[in-house]
PDB file of N, CA and C in Angstrom:
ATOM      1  N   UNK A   1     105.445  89.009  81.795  1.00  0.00           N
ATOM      2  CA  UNK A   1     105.942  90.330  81.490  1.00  0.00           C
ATOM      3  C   UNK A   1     105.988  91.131  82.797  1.00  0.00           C
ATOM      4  N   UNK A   2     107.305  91.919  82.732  1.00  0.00           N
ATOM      5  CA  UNK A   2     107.032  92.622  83.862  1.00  0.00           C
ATOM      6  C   UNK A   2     107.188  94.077  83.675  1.00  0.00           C
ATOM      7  N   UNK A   3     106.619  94.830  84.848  1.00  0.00           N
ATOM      8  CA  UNK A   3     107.194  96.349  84.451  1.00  0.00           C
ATOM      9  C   UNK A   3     108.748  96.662  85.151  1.00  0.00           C
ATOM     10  N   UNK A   4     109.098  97.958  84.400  1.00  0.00           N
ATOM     11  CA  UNK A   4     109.989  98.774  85.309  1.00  0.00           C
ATOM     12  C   UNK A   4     109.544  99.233  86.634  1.00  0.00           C
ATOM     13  N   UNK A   5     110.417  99.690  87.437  1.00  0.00           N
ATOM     14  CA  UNK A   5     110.191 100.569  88.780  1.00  0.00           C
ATOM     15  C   UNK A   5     109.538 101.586  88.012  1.00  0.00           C
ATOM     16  N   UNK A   6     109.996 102.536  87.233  1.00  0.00           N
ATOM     17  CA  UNK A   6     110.357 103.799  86.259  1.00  0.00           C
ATOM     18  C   UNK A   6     108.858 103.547  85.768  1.00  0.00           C
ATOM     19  N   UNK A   7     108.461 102.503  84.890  1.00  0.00           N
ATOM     20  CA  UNK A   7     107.038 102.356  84.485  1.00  0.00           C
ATOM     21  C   UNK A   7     105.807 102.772  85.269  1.00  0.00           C
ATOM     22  N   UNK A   8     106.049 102.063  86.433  1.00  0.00           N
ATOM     23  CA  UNK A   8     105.257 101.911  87.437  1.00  0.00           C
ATOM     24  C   UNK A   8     104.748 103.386  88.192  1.00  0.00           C
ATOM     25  N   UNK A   9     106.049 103.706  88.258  1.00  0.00           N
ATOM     26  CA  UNK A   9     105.646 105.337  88.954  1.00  0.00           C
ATOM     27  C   UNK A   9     104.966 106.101  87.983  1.00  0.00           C
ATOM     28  N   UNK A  10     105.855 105.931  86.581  1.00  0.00           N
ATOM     29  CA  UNK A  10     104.804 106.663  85.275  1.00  0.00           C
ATOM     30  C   UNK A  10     103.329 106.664  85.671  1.00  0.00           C
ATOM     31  N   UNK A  11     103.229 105.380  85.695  1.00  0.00           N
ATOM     32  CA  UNK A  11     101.643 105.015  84.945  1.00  0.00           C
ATOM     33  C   UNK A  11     100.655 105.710  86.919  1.00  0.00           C
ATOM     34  N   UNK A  12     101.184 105.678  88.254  1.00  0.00           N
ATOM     35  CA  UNK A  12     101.128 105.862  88.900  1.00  0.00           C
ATOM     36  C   UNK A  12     100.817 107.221  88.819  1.00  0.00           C
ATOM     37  N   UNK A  13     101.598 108.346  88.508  1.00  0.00           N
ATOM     38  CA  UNK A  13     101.222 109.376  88.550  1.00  0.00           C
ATOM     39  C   UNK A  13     100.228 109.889  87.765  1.00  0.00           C
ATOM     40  N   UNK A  14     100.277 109.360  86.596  1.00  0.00           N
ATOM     41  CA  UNK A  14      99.084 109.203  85.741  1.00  0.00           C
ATOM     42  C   UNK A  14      97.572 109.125  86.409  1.00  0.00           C
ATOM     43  N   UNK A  15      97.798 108.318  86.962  1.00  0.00           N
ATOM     44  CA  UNK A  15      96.408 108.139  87.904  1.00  0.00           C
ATOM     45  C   UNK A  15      96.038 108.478  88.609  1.00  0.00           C
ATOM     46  N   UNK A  16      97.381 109.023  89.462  1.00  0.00           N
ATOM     47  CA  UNK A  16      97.140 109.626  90.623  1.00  0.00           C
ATOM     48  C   UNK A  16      96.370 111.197  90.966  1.00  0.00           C
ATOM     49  N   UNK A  17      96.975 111.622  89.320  1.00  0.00           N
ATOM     50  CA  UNK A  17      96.750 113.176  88.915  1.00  0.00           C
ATOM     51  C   UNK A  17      95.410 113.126  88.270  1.00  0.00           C
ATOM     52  N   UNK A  18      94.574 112.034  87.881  1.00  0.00           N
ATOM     53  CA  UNK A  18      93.471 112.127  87.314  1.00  0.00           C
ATOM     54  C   UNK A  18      92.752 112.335  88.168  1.00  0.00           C
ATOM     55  N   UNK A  19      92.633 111.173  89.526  1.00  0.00           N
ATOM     56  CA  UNK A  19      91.266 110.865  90.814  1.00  0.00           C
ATOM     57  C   UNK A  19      91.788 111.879  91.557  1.00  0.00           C
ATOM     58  N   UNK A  20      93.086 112.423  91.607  1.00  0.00           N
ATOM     59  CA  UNK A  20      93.309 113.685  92.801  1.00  0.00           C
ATOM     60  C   UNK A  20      92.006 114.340  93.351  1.00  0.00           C
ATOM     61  N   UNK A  21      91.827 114.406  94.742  1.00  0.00           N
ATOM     62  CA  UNK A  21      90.819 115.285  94.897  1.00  0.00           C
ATOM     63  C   UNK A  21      90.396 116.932  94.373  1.00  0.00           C
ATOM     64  N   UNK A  22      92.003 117.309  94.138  1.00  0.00           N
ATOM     65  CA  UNK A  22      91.708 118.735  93.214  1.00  0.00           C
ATOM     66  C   UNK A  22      91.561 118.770  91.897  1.00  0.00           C
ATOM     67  N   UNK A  23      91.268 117.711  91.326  1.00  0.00           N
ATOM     68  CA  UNK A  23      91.131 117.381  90.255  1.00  0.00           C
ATOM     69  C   UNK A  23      89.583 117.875  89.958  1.00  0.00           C
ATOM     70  N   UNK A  24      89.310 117.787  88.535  1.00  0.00           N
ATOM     71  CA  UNK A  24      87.856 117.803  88.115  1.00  0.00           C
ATOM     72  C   UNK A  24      86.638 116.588  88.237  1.00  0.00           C
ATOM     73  N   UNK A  25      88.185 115.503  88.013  1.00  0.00           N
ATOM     74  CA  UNK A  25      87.382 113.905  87.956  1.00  0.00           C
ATOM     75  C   UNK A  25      87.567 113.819  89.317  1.00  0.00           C
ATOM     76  N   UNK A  26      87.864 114.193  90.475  1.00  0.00           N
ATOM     77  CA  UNK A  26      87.609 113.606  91.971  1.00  0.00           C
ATOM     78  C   UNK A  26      87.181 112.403  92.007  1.00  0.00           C
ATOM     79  N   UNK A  27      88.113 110.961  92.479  1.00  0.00           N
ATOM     80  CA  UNK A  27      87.055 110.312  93.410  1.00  0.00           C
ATOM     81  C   UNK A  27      88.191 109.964  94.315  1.00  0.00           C
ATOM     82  N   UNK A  28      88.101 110.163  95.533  1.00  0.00           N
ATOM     83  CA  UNK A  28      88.704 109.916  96.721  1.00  0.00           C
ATOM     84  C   UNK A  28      89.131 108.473  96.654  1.00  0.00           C
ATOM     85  N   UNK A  29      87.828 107.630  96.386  1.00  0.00           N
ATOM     86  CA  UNK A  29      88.175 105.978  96.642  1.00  0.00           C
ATOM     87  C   UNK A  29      88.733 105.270  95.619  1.00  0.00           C
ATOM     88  N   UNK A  30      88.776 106.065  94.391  1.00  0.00           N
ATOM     89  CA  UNK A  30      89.910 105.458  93.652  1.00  0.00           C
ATOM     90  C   UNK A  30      91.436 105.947  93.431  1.00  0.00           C
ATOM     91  N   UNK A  31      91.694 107.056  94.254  1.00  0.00           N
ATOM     92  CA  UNK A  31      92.907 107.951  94.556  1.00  0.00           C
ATOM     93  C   UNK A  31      93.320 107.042  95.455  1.00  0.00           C
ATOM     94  N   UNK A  32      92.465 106.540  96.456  1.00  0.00           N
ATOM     95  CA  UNK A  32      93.457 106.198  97.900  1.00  0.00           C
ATOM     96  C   UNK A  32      93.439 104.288  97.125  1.00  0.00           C
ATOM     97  N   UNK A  33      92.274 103.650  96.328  1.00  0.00           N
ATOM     98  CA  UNK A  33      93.258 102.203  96.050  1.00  0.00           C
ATOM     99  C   UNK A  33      94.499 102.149  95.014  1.00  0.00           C
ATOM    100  N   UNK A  34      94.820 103.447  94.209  1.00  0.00           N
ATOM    101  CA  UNK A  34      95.461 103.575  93.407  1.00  0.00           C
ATOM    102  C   UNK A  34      96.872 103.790  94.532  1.00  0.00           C
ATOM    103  N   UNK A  35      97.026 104.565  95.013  1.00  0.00           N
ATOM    104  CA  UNK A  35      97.843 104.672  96.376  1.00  0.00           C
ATOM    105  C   UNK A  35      98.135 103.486  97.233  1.00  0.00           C
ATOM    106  N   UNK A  36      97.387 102.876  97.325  1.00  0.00           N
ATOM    107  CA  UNK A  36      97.991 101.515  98.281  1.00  0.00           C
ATOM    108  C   UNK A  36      98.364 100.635  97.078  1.00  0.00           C
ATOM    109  N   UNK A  37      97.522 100.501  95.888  1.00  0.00           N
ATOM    110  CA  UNK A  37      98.454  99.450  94.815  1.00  0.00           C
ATOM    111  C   UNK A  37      99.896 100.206  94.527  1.00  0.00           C
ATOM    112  N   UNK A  38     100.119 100.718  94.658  1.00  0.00           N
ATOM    113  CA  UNK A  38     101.216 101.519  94.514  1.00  0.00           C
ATOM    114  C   UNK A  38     102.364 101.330  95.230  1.00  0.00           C
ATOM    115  N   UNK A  39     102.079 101.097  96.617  1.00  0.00           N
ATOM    116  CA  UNK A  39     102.971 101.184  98.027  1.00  0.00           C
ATOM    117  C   UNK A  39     103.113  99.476  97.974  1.00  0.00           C
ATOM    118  N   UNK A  40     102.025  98.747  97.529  1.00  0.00           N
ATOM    119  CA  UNK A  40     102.341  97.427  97.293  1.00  0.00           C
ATOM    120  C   UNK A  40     103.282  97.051  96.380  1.00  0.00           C
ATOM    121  N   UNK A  41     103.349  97.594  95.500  1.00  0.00           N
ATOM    122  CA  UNK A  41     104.463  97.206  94.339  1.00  0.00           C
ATOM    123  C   UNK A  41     105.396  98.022  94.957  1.00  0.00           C
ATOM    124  N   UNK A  42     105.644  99.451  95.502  1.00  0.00           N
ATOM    125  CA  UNK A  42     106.868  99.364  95.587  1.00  0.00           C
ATOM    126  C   UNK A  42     106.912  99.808  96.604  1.00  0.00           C
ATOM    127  N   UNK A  43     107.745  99.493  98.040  1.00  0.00           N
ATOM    128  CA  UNK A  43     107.497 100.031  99.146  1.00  0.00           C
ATOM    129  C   UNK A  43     108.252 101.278  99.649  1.00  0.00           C
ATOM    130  N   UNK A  44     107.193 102.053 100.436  1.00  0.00           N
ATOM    131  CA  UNK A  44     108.011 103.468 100.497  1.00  0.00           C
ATOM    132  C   UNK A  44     109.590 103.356 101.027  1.00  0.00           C
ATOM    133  N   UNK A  45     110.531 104.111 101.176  1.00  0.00           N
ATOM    134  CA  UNK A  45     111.766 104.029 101.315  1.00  0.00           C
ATOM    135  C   UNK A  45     111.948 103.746 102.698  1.00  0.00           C
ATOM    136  N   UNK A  46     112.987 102.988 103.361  1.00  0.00           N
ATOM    137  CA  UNK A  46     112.931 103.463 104.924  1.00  0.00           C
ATOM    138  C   UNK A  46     113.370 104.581 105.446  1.00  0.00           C
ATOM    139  N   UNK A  47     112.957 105.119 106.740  1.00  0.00           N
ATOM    140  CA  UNK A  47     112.542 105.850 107.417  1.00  0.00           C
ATOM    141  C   UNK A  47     114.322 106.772 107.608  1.00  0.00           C
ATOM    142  N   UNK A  48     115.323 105.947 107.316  1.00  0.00           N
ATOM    143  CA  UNK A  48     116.518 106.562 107.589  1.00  0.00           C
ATOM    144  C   UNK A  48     117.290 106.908 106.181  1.00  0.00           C
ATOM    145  N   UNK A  49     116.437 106.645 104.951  1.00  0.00           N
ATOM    146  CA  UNK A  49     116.971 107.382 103.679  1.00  0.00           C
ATOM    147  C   UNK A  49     115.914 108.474 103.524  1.00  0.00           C
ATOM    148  N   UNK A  50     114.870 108.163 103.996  1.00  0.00           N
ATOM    149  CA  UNK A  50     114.027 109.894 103.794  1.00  0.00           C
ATOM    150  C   UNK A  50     114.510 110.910 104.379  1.00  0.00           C
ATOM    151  N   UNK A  51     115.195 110.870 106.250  1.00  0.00           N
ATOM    152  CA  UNK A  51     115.625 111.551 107.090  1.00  0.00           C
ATOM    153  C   UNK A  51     117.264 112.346 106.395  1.00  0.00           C
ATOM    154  N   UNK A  52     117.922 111.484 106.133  1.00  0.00           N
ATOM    155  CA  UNK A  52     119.178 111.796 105.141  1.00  0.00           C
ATOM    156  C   UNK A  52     118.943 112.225 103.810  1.00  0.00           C
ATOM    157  N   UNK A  53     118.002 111.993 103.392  1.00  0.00           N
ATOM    158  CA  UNK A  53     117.342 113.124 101.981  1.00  0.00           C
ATOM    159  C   UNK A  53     116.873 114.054 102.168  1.00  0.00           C
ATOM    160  N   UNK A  54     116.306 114.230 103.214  1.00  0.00           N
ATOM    161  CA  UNK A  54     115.639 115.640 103.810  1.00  0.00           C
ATOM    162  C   UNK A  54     116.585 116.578 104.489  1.00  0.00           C
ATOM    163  N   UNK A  55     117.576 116.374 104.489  1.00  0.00           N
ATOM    164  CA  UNK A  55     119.235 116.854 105.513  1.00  0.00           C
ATOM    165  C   UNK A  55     119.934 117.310 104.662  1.00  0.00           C
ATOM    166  N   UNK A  56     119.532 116.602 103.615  1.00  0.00           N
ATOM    167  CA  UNK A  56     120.993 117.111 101.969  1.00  0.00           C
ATOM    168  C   UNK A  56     120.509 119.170 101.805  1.00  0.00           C
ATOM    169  N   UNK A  57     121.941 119.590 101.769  1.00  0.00           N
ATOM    170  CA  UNK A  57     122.124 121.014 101.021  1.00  0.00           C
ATOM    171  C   UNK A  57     122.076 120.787 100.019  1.00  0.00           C
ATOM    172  N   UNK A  58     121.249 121.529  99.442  1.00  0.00           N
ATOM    173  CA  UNK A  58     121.045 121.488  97.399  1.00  0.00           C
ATOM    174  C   UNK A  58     121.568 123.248  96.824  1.00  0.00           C
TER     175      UNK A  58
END
């Protein structure tokens, strides 16, 4: 079975918003392995579609 991209970020933010350090539940060390399992499944964008997303007039 596999997930979506779309899943993945779901369940990602999910988690991410729980261990957040401004959170109530804080824990740093499960914010930052939740963050690298993350970047493992999906890798951040390259460096020349962030630069051209950051350039767009909205």
């Amino acid at each position: 079975m596999s997930a979506r991209e779309a899943d993945i970020r779901a369940a990602w933010r999910k988690k991410a918003k729980f261990f957040h350090p401004d959170s109530p539940y804080a824990n740093i060390n499960a914010f930052m392995q939740a963050k690298a399992a993350f970047e493992t499944l999906i890798p951040p964008a390259p460096q020349a579609y962030r630069v051209r997303a950051g350039s767009r007039i909205f």
